[in-house]
N, C-alpha and C. Protein backbone atom coordinates (compact mmCIF):
# COMPACT_ATOMS: atom_id res chain seq x y z
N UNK A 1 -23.55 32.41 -3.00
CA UNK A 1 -23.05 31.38 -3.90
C UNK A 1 -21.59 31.61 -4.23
N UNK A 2 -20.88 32.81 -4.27
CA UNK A 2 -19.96 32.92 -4.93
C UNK A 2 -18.63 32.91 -3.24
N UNK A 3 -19.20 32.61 -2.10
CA UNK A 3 -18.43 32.61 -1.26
C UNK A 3 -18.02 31.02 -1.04
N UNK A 4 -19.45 30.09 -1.37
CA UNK A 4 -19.32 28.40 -1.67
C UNK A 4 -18.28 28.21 -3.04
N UNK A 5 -18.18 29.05 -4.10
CA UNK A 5 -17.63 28.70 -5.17
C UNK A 5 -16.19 29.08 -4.49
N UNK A 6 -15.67 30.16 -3.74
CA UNK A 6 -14.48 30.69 -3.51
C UNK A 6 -13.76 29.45 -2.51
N UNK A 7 -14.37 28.90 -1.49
CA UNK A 7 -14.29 28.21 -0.43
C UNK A 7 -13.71 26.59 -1.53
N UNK A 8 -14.80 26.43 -2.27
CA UNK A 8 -14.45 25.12 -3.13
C UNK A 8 -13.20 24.72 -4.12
N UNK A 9 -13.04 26.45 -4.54
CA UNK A 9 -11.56 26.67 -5.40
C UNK A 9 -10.94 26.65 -4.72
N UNK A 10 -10.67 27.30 -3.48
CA UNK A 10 -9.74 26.90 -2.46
C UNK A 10 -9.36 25.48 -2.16
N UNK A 11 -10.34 24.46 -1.68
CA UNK A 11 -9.92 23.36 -1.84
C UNK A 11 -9.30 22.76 -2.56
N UNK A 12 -10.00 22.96 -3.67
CA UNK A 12 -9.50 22.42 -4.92
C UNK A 12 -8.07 21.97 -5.50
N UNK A 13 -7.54 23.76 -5.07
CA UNK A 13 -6.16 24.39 -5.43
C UNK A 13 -5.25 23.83 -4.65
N UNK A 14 -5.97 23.64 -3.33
CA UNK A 14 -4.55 23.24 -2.28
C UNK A 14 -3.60 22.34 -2.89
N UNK A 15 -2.06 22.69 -2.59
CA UNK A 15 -0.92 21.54 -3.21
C UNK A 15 -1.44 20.71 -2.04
N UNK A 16 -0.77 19.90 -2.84
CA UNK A 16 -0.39 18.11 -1.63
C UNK A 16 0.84 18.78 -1.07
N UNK A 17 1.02 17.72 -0.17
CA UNK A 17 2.49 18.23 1.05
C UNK A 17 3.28 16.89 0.54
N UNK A 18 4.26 17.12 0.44
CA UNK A 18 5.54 16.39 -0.42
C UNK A 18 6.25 16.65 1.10
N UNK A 19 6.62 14.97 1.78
CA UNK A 19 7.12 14.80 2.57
C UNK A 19 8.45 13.99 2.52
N UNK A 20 9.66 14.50 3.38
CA UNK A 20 10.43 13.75 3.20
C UNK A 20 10.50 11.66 3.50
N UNK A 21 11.42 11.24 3.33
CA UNK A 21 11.18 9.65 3.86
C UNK A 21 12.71 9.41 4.26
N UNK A 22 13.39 9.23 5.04
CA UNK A 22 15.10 8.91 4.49
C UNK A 22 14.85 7.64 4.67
N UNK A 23 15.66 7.27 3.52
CA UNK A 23 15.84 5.83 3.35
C UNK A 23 17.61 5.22 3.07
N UNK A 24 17.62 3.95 3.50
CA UNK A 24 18.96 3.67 2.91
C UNK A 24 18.63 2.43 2.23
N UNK A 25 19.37 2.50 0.71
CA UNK A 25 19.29 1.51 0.07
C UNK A 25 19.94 0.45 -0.09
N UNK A 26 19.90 -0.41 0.69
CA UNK A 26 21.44 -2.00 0.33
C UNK A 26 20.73 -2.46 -0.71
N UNK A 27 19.74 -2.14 -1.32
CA UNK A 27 19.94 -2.98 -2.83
C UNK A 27 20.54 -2.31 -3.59
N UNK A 28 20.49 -3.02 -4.89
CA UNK A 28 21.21 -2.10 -5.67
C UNK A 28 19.84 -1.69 -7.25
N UNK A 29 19.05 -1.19 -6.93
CA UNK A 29 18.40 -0.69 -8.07
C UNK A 29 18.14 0.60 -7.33
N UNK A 30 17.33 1.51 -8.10
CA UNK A 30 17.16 2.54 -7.64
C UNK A 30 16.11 2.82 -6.93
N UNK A 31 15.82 4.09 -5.80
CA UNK A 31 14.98 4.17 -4.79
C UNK A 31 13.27 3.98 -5.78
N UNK A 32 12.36 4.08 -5.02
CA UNK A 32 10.97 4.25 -5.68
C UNK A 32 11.02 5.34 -5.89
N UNK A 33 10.25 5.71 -7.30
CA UNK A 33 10.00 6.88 -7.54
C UNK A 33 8.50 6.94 -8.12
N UNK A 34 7.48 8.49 -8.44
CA UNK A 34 6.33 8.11 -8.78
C UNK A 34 5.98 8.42 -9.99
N UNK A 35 5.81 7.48 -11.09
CA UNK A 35 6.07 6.97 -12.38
C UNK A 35 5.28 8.20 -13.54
N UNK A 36 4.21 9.08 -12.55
CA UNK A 36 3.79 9.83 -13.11
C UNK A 36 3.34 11.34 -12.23
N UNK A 37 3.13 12.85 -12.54
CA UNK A 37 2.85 13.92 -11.36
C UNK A 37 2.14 13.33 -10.51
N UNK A 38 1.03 12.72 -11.18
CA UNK A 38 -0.39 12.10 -10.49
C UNK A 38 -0.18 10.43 -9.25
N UNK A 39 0.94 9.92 -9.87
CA UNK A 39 0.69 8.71 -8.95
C UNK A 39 0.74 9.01 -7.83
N UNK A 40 -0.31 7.77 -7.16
CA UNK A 40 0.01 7.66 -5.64
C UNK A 40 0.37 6.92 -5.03
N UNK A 41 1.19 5.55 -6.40
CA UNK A 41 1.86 4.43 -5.79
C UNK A 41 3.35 5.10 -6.16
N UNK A 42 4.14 4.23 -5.73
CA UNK A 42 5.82 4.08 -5.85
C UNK A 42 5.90 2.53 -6.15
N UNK A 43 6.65 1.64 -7.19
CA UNK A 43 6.77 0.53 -7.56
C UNK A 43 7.82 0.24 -6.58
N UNK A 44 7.98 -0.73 -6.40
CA UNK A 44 8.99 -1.33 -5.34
C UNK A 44 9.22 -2.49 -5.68
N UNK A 45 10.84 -2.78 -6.43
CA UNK A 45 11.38 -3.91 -6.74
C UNK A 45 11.76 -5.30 -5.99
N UNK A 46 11.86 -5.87 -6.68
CA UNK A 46 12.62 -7.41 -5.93
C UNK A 46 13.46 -7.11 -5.72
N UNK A 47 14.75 -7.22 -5.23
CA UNK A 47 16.21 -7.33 -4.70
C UNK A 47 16.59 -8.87 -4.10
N UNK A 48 16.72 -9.54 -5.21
CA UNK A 48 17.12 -11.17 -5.04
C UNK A 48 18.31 -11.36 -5.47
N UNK A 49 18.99 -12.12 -5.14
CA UNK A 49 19.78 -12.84 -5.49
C UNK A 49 20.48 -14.19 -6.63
N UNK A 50 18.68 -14.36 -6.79
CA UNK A 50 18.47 -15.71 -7.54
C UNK A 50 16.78 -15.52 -8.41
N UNK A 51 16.60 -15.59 -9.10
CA UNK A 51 15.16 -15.72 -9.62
C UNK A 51 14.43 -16.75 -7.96
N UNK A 52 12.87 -16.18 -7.86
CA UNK A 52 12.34 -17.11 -6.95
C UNK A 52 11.00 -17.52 -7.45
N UNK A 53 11.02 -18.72 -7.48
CA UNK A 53 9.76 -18.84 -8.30
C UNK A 53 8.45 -19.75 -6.84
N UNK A 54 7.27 -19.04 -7.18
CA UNK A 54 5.98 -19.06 -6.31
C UNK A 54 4.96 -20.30 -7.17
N UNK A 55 4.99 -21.10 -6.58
CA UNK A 55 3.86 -22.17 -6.71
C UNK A 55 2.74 -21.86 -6.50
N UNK A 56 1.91 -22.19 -7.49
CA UNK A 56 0.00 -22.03 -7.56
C UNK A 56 -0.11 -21.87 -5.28
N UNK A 57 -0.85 -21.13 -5.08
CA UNK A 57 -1.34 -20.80 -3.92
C UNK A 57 0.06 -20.58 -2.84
N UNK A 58 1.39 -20.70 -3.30
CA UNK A 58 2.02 -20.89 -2.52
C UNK A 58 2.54 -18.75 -2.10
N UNK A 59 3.00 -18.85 -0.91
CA UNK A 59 3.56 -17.64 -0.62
C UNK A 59 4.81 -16.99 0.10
N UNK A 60 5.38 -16.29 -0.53
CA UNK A 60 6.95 -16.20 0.05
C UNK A 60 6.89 -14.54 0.33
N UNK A 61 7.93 -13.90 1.17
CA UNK A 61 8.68 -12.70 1.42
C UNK A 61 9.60 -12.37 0.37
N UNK A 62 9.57 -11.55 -0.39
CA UNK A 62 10.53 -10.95 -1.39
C UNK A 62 11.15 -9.61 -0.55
N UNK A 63 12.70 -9.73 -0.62
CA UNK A 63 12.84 -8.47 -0.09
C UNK A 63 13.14 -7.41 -0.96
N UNK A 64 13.67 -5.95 -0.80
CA UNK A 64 13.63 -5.22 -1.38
C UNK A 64 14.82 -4.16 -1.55
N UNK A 65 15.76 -4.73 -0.15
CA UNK A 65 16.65 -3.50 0.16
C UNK A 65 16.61 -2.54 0.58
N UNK A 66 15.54 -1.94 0.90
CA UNK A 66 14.88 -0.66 1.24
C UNK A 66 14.71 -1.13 2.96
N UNK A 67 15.12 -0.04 3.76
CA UNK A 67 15.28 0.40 5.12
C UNK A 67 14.62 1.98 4.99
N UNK A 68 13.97 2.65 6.05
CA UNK A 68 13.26 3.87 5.96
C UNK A 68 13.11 4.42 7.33
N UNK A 69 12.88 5.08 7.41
CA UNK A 69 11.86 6.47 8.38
C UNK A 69 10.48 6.98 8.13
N UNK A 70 9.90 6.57 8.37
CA UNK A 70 8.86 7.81 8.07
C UNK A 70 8.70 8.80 9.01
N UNK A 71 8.15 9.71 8.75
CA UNK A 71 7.60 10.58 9.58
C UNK A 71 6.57 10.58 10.66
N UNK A 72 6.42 10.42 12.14
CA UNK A 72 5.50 10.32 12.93
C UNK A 72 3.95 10.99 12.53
N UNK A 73 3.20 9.91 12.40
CA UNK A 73 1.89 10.36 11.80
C UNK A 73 1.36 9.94 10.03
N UNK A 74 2.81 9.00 9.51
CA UNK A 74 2.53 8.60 8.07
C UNK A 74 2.62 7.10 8.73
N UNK A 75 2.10 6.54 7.44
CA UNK A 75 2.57 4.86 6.79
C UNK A 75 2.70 4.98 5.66
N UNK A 76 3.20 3.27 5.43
CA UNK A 76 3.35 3.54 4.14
C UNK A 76 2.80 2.13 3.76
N UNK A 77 1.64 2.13 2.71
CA UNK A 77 1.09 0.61 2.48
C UNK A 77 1.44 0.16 1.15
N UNK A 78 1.79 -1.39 0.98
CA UNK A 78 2.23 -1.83 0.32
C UNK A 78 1.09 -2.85 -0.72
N UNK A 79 1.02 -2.14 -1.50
CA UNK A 79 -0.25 -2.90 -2.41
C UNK A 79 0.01 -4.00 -3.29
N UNK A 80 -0.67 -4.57 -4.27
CA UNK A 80 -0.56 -5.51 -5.09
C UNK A 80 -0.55 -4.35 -6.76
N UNK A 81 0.07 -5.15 -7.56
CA UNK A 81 0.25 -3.74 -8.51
C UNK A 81 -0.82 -5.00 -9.45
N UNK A 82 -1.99 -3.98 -9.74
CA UNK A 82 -2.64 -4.09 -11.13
C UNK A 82 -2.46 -5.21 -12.11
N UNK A 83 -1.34 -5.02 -12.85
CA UNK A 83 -1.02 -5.86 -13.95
C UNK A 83 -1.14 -7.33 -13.42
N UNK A 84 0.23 -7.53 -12.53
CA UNK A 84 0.40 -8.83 -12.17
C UNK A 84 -0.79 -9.62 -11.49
N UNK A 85 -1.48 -8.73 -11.18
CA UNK A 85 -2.82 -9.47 -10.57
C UNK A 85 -3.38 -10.15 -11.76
N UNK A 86 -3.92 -9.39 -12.72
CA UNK A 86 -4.27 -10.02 -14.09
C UNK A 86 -3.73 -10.49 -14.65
N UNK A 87 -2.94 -10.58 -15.23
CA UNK A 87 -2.16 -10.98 -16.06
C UNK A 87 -1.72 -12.20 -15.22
N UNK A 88 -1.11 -12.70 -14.17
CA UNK A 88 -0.66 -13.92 -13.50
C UNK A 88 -1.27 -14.20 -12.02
N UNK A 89 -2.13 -13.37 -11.65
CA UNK A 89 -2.57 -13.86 -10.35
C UNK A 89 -1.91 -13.89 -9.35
N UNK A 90 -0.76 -12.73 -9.16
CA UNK A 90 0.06 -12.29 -8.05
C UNK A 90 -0.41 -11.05 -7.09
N UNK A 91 -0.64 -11.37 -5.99
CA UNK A 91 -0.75 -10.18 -5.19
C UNK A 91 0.29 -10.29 -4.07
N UNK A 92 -0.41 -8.44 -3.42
CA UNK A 92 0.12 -9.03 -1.76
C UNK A 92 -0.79 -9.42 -0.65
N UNK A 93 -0.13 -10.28 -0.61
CA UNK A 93 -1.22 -11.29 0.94
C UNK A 93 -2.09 -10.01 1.68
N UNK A 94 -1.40 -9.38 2.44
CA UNK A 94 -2.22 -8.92 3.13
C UNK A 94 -1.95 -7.47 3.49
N UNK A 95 -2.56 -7.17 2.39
CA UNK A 95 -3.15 -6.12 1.18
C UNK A 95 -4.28 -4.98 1.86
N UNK A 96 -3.76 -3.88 2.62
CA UNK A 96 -2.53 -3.23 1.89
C UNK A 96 -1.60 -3.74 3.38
N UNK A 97 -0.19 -4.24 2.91
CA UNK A 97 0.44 -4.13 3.99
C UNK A 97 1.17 -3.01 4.89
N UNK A 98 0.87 -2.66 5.86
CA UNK A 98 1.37 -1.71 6.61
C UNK A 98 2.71 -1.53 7.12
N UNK A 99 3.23 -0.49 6.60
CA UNK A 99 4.61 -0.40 7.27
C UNK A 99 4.95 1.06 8.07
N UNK A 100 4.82 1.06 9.34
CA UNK A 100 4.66 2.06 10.88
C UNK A 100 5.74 3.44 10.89
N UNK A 101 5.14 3.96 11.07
CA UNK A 101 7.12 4.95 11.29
C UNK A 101 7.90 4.07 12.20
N UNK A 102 7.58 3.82 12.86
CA UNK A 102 8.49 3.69 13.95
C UNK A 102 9.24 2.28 13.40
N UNK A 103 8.95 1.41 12.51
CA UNK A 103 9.80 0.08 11.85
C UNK A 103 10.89 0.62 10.94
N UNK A 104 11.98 -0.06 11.42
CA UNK A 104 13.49 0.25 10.89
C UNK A 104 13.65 -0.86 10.57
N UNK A 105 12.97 -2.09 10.05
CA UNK A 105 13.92 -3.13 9.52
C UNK A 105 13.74 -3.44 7.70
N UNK A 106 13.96 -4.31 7.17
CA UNK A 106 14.13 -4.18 5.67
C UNK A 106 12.57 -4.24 5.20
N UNK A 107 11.96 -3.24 4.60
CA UNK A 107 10.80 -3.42 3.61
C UNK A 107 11.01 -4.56 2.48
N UNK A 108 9.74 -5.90 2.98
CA UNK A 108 9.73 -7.03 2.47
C UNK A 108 7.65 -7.04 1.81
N UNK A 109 7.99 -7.90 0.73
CA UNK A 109 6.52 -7.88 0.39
C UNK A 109 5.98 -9.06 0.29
N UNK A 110 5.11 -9.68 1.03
CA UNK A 110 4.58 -10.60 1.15
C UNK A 110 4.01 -11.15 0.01
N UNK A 111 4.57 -11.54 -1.16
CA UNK A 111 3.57 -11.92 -2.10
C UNK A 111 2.76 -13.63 -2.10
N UNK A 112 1.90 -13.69 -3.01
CA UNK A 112 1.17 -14.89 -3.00
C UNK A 112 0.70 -15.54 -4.18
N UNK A 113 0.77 -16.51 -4.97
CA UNK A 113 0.51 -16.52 -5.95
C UNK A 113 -1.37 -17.34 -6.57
N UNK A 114 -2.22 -16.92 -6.91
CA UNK A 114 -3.66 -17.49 -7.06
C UNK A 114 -3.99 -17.99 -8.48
N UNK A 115 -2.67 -18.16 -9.22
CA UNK A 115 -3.15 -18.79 -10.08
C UNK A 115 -2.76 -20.27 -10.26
N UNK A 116 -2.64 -21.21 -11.03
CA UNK A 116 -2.85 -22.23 -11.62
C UNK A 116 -1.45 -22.66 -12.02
N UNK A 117 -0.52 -21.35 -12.27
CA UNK A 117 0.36 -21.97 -12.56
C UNK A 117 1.78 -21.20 -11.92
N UNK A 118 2.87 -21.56 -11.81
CA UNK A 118 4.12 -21.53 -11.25
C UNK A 118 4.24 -19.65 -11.98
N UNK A 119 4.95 -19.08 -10.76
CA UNK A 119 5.34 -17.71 -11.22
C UNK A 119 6.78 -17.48 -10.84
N UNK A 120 7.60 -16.85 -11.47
CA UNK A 120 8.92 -16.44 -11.59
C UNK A 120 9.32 -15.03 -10.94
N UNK A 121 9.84 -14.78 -9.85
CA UNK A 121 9.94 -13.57 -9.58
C UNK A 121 11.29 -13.28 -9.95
N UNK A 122 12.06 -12.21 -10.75
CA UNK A 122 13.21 -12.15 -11.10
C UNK A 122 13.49 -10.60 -10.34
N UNK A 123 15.08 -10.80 -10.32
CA UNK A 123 15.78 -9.48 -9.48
C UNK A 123 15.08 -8.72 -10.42
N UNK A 124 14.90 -7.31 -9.34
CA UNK A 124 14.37 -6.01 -10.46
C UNK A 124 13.80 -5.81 -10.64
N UNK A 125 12.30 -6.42 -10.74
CA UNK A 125 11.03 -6.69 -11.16
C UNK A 125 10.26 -6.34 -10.12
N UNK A 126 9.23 -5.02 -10.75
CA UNK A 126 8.62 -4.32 -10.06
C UNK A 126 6.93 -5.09 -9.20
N UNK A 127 7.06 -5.74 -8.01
CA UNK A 127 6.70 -6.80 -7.49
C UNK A 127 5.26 -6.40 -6.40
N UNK A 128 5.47 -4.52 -6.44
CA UNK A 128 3.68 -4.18 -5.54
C UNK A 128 4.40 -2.53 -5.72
N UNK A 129 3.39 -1.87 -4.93
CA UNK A 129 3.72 -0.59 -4.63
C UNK A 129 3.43 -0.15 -3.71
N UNK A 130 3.85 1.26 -3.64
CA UNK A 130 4.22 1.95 -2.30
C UNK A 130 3.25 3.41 -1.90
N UNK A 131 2.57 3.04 -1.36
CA UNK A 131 1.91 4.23 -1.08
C UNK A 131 2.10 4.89 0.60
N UNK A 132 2.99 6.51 0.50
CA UNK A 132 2.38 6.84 1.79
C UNK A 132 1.37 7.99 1.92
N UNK A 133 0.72 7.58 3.14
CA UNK A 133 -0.39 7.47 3.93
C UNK A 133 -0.56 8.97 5.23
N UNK A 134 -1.30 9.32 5.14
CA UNK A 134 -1.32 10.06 6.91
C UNK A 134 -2.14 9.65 7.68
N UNK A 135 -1.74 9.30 8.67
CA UNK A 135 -3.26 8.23 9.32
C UNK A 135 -3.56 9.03 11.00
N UNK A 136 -4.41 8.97 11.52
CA UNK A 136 -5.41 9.04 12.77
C UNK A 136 -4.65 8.30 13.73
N UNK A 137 -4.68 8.56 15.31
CA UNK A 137 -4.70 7.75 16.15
C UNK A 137 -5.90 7.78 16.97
N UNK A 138 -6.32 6.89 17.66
CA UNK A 138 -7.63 7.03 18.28
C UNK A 138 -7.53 6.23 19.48
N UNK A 139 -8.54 7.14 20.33
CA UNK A 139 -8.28 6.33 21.77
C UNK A 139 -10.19 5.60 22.02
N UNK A 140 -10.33 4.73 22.32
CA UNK A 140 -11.59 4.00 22.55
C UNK A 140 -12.07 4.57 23.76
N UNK A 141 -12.96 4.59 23.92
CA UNK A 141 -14.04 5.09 25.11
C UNK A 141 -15.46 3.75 25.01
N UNK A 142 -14.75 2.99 26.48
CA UNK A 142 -16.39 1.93 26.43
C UNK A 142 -17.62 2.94 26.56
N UNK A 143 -18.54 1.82 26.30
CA UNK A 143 -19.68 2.51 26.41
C UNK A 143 -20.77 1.53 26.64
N UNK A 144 -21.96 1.68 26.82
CA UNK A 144 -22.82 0.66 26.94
C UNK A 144 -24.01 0.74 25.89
N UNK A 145 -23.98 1.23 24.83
CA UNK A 145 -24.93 1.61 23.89
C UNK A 145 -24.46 2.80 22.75
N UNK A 146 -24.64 2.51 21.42
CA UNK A 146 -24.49 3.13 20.36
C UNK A 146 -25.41 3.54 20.20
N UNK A 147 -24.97 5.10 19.47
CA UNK A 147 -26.37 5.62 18.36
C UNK A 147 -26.99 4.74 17.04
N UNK A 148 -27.94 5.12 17.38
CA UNK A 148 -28.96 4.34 16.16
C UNK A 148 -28.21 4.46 14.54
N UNK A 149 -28.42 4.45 13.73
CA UNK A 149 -28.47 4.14 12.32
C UNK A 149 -29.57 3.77 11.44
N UNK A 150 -29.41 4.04 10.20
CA UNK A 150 -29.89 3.25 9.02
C UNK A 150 -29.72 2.05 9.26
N UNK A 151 -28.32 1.82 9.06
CA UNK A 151 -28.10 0.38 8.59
C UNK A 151 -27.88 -0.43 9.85
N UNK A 152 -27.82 -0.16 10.29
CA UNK A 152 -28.14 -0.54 12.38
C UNK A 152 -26.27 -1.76 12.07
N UNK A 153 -27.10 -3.05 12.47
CA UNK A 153 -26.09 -4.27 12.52
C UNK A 153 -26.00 -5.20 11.09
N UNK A 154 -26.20 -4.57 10.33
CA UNK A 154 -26.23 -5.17 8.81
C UNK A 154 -25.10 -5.44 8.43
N UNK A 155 -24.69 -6.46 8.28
CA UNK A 155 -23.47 -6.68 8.33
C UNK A 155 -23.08 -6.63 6.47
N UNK A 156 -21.62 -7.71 6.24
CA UNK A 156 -21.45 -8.41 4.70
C UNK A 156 -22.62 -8.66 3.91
N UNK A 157 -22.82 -7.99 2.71
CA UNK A 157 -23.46 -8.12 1.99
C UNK A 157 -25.07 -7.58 2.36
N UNK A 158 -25.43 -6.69 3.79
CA UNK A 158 -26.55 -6.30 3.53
C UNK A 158 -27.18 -5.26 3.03
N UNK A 159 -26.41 -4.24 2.26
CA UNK A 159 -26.76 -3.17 1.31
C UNK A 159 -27.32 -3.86 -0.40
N UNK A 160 -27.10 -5.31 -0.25
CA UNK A 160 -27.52 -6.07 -1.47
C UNK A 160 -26.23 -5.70 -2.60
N UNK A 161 -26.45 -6.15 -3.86
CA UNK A 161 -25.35 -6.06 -5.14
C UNK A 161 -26.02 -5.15 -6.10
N UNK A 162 -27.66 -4.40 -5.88
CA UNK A 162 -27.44 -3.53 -6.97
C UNK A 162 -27.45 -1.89 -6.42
């Protein structure tokens, strides 16, 4: 027992790996930063020119100023932040959006608006966030038959709602 307890503190303890990103900023607010030890988003501002305002269902590209690197083997996904979802019914379309190492052009956020009424996006205004990622590559192998399962071909909704 006390070699499972040693093995588990170990896990436990491990730091996270704090990776670099270089970025260059042509906007002019400041880079993302993470708002608390614990976050695992980065807020990521508008960089407009003009207030842009989003019509009930309608959807535009906000850019951001932000150009990057990542590191071969990260992403970085771009979420819908919390508040504005509630509070006005703003997300991002298509959630989480992915952004590759290997893309060098301006980090833009697809937003969309689902509510009822007209939304205002103003310069500055912290508009989704930024999370990076370490992700898998995988190579497919056909085949002519899968292993069995529980849940075999059960698709949407067949584990039921309780």
């Amino acid at each position: 027992m006390d070699i499972i307890r040693y093995f588990c503190t170990l896990i436990i303890l491990q730091p996270y790996t704090m990776i670099q990103v270089r970025v260059i900023n042509k906007g002019h607010h400041p880079l993302p930063a993470y708002a608390t030890p614990q976050s695992a988003g980065m807020d990521l501002r508008a960089n407009i020119d003009a207030p842009v305002t989003l019509r009930p269902m309608e959807r535009k590209l906000i850019p951001t100023g932000l150009f990057m690197a990542l590191p071969e083997g990260y992403e970085a996904q771009v979420r819908p932040r919390s508040g504005l979802a509630l509070k006005h019914g703003i997300t991002v379309l298509n959630s989480p959006g992915t952004i590759d190492a290997d893309y060098r052009g301006e980090v833009m956020v697809l937003l969309v608006n689902l509510s009822a009424d007209d939304f205002t996006v103003n310069d500055g205004e912290r508009i989704a966030q930024m999370v990076i990622a370490r992700h898998e590559t995988a190579t497919f192998v056909e085949t002519d038959e899968l292993d069995a399962t529980e849940r075999g071909a059960g698709g949407y909704g067949h584990t039921g709602v309780e």
